[in-house]
N, C-alpha and C. Protein backbone atom coordinates (compact mmCIF):
# COMPACT_ATOMS: atom_id res chain seq x y z
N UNK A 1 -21.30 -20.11 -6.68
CA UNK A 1 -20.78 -19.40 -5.53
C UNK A 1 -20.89 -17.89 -5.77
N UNK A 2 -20.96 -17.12 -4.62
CA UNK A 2 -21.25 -15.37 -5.04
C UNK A 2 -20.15 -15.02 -4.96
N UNK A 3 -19.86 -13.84 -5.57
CA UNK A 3 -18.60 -13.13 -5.44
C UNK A 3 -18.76 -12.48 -4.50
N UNK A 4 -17.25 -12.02 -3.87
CA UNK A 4 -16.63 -11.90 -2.61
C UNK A 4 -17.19 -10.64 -2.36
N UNK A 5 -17.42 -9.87 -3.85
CA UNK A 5 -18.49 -8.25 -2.75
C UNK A 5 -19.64 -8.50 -2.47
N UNK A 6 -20.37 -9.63 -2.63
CA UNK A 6 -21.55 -10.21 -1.73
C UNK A 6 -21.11 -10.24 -0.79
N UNK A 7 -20.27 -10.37 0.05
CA UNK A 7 -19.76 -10.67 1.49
C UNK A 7 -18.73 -9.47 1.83
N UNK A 8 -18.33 -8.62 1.53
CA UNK A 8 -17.66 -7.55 1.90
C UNK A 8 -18.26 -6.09 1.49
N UNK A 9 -18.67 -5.46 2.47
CA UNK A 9 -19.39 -4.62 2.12
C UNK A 9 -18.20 -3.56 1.90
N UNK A 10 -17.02 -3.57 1.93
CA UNK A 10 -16.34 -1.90 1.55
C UNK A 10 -15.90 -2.40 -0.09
N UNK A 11 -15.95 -3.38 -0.56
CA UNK A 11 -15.50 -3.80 -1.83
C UNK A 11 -17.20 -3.36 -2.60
N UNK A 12 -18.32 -4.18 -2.28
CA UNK A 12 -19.75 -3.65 -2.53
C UNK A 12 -20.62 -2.53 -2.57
N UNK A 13 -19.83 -1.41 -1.87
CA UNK A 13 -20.60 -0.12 -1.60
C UNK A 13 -19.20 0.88 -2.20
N UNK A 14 -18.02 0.36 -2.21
CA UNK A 14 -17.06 1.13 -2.82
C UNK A 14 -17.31 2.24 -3.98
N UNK A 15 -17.38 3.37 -3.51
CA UNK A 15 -18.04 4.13 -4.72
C UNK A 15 -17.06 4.01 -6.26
N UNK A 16 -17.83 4.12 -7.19
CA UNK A 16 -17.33 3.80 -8.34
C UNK A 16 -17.20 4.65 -8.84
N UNK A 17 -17.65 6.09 -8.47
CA UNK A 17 -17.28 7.13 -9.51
C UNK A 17 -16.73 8.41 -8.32
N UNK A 18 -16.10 9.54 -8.75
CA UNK A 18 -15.81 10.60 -7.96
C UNK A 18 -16.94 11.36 -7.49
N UNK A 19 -18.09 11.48 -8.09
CA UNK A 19 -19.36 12.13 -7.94
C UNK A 19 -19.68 11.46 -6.51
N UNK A 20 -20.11 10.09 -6.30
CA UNK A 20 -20.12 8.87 -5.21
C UNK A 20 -19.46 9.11 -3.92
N UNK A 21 -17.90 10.01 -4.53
CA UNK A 21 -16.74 9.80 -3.02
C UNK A 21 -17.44 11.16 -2.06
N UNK A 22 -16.99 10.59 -0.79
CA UNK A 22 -17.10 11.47 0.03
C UNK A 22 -15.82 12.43 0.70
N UNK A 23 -15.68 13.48 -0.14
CA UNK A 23 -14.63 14.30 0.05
C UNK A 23 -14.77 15.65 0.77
N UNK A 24 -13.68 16.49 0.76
CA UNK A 24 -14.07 17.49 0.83
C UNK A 24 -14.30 18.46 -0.30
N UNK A 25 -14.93 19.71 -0.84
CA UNK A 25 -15.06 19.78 -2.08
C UNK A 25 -14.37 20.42 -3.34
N UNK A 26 -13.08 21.31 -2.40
CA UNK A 26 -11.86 21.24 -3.39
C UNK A 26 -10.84 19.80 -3.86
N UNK A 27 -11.02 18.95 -3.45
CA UNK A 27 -10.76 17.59 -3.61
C UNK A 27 -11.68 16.95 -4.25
N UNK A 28 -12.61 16.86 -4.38
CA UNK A 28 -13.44 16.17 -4.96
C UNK A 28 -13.48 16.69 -6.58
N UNK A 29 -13.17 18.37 -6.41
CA UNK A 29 -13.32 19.26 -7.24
C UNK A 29 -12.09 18.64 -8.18
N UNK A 30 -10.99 18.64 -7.74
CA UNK A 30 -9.75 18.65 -8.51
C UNK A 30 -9.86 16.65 -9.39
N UNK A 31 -10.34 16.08 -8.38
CA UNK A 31 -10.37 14.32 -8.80
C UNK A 31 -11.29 14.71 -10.42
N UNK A 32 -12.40 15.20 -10.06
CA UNK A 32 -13.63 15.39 -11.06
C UNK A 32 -12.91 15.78 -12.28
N UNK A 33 -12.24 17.23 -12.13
CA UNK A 33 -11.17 17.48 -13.51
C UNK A 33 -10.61 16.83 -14.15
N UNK A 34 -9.64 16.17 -13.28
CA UNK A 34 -8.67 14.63 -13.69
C UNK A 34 -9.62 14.14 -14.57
N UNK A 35 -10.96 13.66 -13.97
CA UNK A 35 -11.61 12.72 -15.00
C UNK A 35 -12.05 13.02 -16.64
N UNK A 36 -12.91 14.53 -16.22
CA UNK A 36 -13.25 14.85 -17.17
C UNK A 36 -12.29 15.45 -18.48
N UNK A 37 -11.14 15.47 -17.88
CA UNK A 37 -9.72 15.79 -18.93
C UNK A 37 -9.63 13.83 -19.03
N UNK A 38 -10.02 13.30 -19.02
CA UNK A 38 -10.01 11.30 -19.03
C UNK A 38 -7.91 11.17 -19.38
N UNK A 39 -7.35 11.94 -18.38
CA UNK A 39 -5.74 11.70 -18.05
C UNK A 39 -5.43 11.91 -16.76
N UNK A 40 -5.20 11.37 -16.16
CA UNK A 40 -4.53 11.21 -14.92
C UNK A 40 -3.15 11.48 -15.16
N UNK A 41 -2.51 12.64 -13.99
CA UNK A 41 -1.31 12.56 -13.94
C UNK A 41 -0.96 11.51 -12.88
N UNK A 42 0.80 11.53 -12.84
CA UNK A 42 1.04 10.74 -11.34
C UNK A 42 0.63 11.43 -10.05
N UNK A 43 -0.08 11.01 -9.46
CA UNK A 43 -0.38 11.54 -8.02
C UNK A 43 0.19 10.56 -7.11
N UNK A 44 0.25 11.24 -6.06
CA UNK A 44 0.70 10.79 -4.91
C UNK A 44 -0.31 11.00 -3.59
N UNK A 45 -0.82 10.11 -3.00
CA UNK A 45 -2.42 10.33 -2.58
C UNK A 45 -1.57 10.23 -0.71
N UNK A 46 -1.58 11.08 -0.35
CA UNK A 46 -1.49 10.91 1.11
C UNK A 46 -2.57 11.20 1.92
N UNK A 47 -2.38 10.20 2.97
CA UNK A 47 -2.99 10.69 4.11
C UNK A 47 -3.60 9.07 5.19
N UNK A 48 -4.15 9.34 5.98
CA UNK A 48 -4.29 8.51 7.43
C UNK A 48 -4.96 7.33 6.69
N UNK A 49 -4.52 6.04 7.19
CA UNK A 49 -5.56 5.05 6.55
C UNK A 49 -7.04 5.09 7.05
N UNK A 50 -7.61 4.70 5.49
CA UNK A 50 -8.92 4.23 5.74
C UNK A 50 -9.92 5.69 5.32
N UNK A 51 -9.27 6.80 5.09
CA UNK A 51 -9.60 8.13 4.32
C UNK A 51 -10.33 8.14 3.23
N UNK A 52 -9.55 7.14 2.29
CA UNK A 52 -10.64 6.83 0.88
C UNK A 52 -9.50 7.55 -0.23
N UNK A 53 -7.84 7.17 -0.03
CA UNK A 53 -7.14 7.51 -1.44
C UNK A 53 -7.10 5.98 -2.33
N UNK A 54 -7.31 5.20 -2.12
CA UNK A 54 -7.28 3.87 -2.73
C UNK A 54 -8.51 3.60 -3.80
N UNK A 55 -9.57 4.13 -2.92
CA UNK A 55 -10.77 4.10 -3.71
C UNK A 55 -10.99 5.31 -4.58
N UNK A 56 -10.72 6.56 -4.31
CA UNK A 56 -10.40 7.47 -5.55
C UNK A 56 -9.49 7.36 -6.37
N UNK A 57 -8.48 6.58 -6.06
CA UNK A 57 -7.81 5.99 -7.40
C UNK A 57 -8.59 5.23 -8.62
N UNK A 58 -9.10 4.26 -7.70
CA UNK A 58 -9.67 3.22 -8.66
C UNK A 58 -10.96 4.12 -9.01
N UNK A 59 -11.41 4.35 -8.70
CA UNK A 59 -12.92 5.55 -8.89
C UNK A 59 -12.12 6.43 -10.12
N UNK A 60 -11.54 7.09 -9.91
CA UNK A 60 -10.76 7.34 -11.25
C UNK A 60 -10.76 7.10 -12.54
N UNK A 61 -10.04 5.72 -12.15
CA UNK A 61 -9.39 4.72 -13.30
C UNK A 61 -10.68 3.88 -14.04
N UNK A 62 -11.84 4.06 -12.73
CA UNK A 62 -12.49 2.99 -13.49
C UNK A 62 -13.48 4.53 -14.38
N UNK A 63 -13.63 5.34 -14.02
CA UNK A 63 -14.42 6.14 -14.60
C UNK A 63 -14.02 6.47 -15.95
N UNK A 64 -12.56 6.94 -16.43
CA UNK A 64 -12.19 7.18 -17.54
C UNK A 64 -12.35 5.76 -18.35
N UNK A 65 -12.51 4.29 -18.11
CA UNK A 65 -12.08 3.42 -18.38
C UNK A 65 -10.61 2.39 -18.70
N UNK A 66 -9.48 3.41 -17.89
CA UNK A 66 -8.50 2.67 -17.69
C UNK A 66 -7.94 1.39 -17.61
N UNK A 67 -7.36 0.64 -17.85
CA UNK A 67 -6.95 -0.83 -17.63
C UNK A 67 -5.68 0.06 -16.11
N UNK A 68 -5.57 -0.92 -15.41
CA UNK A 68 -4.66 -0.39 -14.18
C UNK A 68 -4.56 -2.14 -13.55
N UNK A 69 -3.31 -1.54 -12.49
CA UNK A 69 -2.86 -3.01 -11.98
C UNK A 69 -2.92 -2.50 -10.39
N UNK A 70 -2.79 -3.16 -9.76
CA UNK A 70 -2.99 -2.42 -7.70
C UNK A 70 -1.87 -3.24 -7.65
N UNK A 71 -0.74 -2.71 -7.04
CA UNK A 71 0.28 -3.45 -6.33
C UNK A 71 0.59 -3.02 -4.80
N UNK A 72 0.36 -3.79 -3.86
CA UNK A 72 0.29 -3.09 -2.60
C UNK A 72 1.85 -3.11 -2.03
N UNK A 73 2.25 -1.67 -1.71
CA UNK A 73 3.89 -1.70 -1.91
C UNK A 73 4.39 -2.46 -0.04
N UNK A 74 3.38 -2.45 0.40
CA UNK A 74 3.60 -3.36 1.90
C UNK A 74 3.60 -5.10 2.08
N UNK A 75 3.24 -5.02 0.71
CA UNK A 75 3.44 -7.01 0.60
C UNK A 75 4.15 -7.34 -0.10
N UNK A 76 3.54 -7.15 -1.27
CA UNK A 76 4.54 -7.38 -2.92
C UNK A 76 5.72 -6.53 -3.76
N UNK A 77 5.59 -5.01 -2.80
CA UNK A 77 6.53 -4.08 -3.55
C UNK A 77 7.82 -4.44 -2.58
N UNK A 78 8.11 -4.99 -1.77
CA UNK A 78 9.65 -4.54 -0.79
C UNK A 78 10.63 -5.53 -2.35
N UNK A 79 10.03 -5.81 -3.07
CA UNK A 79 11.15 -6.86 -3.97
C UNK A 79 11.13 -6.15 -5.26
N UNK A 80 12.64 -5.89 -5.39
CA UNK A 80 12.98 -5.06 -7.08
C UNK A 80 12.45 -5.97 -7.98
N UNK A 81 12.12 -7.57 -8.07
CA UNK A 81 11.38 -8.13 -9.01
C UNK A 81 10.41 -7.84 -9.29
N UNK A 82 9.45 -7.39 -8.57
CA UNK A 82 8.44 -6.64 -8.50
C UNK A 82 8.03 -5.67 -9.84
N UNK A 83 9.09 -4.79 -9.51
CA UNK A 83 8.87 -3.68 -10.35
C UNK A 83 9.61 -4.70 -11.47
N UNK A 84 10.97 -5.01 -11.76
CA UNK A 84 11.25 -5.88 -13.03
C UNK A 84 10.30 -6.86 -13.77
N UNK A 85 9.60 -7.26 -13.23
CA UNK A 85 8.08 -8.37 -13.70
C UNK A 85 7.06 -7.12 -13.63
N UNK A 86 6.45 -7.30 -12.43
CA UNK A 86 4.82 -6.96 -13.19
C UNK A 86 4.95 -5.93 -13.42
N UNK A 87 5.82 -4.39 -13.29
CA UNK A 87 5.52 -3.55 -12.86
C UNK A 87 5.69 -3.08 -14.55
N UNK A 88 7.04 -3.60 -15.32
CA UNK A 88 7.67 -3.76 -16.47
C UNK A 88 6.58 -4.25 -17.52
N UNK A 89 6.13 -5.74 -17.17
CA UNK A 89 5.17 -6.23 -18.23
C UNK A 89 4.12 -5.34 -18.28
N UNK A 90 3.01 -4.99 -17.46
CA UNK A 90 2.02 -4.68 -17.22
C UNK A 90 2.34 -3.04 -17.95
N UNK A 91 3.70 -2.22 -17.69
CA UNK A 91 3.66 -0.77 -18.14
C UNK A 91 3.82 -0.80 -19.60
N UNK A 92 4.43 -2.18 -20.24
CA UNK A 92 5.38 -1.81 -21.33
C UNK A 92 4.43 -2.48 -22.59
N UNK A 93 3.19 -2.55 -22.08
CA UNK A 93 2.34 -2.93 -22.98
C UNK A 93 1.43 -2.84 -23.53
N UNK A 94 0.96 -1.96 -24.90
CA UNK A 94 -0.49 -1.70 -25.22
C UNK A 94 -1.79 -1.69 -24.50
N UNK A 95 -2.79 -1.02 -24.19
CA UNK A 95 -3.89 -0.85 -23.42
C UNK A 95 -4.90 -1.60 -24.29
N UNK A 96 -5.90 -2.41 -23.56
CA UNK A 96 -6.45 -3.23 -24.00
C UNK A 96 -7.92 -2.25 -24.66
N UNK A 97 -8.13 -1.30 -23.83
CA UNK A 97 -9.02 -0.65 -23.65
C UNK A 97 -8.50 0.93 -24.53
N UNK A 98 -7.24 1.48 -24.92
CA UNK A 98 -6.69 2.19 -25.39
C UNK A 98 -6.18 3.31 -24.91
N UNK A 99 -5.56 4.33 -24.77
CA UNK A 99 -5.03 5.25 -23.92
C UNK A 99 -4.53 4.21 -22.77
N UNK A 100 -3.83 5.65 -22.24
CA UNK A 100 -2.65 4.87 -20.67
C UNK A 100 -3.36 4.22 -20.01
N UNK A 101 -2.46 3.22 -19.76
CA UNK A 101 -2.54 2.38 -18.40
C UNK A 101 -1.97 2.90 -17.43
N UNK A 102 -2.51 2.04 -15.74
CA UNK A 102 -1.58 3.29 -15.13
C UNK A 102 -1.89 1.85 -13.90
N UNK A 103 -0.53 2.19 -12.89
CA UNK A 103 -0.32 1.33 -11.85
C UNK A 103 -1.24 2.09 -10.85
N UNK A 104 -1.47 1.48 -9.78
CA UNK A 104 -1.78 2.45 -8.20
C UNK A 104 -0.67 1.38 -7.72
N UNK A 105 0.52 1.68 -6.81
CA UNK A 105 1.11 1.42 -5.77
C UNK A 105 0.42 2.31 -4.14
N UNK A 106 -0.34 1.00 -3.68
CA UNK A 106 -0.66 0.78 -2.63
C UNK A 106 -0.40 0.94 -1.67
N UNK A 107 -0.25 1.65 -0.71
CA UNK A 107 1.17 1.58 0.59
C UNK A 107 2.25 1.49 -0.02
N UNK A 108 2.63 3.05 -0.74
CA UNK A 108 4.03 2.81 -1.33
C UNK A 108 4.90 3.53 -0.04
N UNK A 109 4.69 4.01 1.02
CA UNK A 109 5.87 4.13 2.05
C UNK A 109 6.13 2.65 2.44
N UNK A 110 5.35 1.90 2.04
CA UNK A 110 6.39 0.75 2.34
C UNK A 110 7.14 0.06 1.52
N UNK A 111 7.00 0.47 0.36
CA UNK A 111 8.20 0.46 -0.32
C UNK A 111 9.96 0.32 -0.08
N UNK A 112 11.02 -0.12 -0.30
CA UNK A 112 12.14 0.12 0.06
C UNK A 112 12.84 0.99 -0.55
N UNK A 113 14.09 2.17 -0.16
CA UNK A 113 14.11 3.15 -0.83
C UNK A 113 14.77 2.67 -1.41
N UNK A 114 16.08 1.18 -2.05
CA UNK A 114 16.36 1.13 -3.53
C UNK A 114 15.12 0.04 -4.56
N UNK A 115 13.93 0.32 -4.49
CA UNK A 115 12.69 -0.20 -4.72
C UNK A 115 12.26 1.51 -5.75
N UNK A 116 12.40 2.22 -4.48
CA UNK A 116 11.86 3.69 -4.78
C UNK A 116 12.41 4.29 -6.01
N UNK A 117 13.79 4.11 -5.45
CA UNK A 117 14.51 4.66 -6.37
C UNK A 117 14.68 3.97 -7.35
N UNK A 118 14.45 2.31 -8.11
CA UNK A 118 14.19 2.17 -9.10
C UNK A 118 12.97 2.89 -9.74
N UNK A 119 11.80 2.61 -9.12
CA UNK A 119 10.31 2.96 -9.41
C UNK A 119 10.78 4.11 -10.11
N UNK A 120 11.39 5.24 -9.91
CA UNK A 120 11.74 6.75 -10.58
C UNK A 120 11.96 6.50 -11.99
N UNK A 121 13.23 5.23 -12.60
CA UNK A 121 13.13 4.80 -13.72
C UNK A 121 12.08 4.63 -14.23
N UNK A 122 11.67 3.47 -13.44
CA UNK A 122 10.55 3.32 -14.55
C UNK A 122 9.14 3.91 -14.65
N UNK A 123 9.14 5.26 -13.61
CA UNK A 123 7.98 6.10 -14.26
C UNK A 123 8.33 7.14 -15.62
N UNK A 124 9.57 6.83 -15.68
CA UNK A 124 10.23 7.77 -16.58
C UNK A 124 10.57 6.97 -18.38
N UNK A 125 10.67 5.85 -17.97
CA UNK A 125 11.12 4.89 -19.27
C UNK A 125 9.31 4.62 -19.27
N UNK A 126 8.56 4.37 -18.83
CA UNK A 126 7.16 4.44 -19.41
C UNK A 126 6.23 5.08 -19.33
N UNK A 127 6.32 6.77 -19.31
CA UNK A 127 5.37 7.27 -18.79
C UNK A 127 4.83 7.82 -20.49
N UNK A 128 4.87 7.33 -21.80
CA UNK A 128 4.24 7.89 -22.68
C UNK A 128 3.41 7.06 -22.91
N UNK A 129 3.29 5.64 -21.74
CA UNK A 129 2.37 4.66 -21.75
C UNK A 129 1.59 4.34 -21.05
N UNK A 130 2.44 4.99 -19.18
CA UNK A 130 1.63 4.15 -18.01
C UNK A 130 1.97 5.79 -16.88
N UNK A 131 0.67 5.34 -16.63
CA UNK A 131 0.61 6.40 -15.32
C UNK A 131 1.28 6.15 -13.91
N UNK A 132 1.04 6.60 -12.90
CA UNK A 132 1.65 6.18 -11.57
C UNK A 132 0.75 6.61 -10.84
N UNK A 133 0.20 5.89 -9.79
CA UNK A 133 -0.67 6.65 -8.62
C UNK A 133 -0.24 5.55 -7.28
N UNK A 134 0.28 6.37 -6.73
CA UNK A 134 0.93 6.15 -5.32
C UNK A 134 0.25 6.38 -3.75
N UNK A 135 -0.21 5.73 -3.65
CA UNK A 135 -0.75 5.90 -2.00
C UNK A 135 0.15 5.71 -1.09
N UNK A 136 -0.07 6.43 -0.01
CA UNK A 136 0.83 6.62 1.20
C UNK A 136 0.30 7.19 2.62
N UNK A 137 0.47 6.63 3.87
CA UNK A 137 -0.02 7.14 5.20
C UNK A 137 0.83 8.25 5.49
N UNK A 138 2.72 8.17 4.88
CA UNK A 138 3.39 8.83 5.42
C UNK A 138 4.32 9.40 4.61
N UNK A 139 3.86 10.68 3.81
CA UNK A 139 4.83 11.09 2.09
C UNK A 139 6.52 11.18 3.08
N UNK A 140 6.60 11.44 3.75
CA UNK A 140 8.04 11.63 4.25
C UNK A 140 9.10 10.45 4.28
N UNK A 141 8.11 9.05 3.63
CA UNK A 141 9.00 8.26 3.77
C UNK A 141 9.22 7.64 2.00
N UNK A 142 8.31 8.74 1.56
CA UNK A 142 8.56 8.72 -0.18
C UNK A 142 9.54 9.41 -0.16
N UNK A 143 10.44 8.96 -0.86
CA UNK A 143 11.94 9.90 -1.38
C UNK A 143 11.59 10.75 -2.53
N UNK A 144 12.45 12.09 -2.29
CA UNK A 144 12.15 13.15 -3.48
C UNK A 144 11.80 12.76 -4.64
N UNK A 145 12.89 12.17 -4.97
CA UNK A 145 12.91 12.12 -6.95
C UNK A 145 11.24 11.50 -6.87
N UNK A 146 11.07 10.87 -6.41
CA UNK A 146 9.59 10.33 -6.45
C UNK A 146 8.55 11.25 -6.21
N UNK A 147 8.91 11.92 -5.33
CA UNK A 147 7.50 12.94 -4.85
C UNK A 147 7.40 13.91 -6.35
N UNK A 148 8.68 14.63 -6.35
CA UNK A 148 8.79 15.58 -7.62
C UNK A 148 8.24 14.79 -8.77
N UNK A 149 7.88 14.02 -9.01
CA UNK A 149 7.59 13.30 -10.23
C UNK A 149 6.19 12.86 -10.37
N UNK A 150 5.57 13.27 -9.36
CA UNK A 150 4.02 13.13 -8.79
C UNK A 150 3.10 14.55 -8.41
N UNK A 151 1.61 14.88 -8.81
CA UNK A 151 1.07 16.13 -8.08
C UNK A 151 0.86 15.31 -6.70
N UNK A 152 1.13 16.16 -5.95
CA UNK A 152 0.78 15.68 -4.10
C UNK A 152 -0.33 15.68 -3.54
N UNK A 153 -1.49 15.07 -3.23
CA UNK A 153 -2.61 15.75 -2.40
C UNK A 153 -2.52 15.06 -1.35
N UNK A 154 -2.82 15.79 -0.48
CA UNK A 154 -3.00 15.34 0.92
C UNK A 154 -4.26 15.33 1.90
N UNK A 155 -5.19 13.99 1.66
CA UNK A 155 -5.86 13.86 2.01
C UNK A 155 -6.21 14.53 3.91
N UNK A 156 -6.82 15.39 3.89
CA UNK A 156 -7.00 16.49 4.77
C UNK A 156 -8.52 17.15 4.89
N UNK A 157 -8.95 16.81 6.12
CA UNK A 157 -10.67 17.90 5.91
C UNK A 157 -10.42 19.16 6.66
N UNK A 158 -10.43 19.81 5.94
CA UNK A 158 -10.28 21.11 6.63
C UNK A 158 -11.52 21.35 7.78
N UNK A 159 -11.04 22.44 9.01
CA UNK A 159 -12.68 22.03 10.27
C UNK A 159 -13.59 21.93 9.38
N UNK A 160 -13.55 23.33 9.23
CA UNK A 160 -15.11 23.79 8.35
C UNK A 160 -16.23 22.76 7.90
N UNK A 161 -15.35 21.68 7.04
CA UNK A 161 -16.05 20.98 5.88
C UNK A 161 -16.67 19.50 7.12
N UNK A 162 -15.89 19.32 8.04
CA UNK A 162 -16.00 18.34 9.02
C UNK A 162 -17.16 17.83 9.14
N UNK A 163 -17.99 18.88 9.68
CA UNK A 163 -19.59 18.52 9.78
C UNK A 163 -20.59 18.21 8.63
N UNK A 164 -20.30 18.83 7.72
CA UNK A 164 -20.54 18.22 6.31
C UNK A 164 -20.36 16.79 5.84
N UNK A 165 -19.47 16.66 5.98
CA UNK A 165 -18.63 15.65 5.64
C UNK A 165 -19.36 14.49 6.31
N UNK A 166 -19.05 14.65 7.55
CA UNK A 166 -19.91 13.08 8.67
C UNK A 166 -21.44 13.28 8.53
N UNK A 167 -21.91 13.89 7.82
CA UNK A 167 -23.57 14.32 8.02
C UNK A 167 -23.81 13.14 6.80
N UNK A 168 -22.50 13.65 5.89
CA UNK A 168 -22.31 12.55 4.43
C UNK A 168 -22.35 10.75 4.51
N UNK A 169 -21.50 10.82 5.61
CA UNK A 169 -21.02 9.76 5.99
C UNK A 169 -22.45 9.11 6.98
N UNK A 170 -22.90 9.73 7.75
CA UNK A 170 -23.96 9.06 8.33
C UNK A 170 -25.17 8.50 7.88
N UNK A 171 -25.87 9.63 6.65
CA UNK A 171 -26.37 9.29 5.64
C UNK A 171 -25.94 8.16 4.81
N UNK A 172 -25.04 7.92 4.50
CA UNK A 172 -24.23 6.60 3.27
C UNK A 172 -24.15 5.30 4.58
N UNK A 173 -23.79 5.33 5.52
CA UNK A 173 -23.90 3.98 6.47
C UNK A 173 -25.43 3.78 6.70
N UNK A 174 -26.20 5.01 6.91
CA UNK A 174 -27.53 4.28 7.23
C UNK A 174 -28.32 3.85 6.23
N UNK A 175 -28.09 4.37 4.57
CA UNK A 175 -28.06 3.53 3.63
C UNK A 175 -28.21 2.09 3.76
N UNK A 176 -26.64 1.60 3.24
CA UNK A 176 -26.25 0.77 3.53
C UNK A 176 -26.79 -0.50 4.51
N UNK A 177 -27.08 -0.03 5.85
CA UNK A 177 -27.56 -0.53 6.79
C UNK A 177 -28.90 -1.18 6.07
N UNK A 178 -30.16 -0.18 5.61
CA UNK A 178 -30.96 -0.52 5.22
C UNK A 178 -31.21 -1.31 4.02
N UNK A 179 -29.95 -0.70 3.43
CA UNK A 179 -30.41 -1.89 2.19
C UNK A 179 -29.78 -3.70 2.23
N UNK A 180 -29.36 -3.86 3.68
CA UNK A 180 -28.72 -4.75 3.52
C UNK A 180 -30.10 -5.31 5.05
N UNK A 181 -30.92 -4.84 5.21
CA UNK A 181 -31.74 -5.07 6.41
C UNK A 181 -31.75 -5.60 7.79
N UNK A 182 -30.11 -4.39 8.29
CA UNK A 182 -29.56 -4.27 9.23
C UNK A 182 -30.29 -3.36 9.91
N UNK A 183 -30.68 -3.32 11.55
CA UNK A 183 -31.32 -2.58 11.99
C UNK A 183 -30.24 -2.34 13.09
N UNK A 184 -30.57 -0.86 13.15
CA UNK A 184 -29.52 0.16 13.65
C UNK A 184 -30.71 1.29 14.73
N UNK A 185 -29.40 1.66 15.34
CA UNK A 185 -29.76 2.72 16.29
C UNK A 185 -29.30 4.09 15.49
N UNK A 186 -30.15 5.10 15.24
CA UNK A 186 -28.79 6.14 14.47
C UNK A 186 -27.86 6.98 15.57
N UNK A 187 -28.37 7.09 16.89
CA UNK A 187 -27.32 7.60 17.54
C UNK A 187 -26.01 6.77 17.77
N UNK A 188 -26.16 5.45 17.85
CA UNK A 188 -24.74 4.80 17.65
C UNK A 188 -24.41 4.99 16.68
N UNK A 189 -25.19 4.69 15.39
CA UNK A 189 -23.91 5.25 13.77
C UNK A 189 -23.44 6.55 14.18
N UNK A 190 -24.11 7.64 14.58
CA UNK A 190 -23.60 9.08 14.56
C UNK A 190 -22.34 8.74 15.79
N UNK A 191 -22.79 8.10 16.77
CA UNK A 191 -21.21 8.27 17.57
C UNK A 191 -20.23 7.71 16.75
N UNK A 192 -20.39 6.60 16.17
CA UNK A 192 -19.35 5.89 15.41
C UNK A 192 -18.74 6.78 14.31
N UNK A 193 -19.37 7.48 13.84
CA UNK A 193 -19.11 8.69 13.19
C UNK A 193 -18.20 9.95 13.65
């Protein structure tokens, strides 16, 4: 049987490194540092779904060679077991690969705020072991002690970079398109764009 990124193309084309993402280029600029210092602080990745903070996480993590766990805080995080099980086992334990491990919480505004406000513990009881990277559509519904305990970026294209940016994006779908020997119109990708 093939694996499931044979059949899903955002899991299959998911860029794997920060060089790959399509950002803007003080963002792209600052991810690149992260890497090449191979430490991630806690970030806190905001912004509109479907932007691309999920995949610069893992683009990240997988670049330095991190071990990391994805917990999506809209399914599996609303339960303090959560964080008491995996969040506990997974932080409080040697790296297989060496240096920190580090969580991504997934849709952590959906998190619950006494969820949140545990999570603060335990970025604090394991952070000489495990990182934190937090995604969110809406930081206002992250509670302080949490934000303060994270650098913030806020996924944002400034105008300027706009046209750049989708010129990026139109190029990488019509890619795609072709290598998968989809035949396309490019003025519909560009409207879709």
């Amino acid at each position: 049987m093939n694996d499931v990124t044979d059949f899903l193309w955002v899991a299959k084309y998911r860029p794997r490194k920060i060089a790959d993402t399509i950002l803007p280029v003080e963002m792209k600029t600052t991810f690149q540092e992260f890497v090449s210092q191979g430490n991630i602080p806690n970030l806190l990745l905001s912004g509109r779904a479907g932007i691309g903070k999920t995949t610069v996480a893992r683009a990240m993590l997988d670049e330095i060679g991190a071990d990391y766990l994805i917990i999506n805080g809209s399914n599996e995080g609303r339960s303090i077991e959560v964080l008491r099980v995996d969040i506990a086992n997974f932080a409080s334990t040697v790296s297989f690969a060496g240096g920190r491990k580090y969580i991504i919480l997934d849709e952590a505004d959906g998190l619950g705020a006494a969820v949140q406000a545990a999570l603060r513990n335990f970025m604090e009881e394991f952070s000489s072991n495990c990182g934190f990277i937090l995604t969110c559509n809406f930081k206002n519904k992250i509670i302080e002690p949490l934000r303060s305990r994270c650098s913030v970026i806020d996924f944002t294209i400034p105008p300027a970079q706009k046209a750049k940016i989708a010129a990026q994006f139109f190029k990488r779908t019509c890619h795609i398109l072709e290598t998968e020997g989809v035949k396309y119109d490019p003025k519909t990708v560009a409207e879709l764009i």
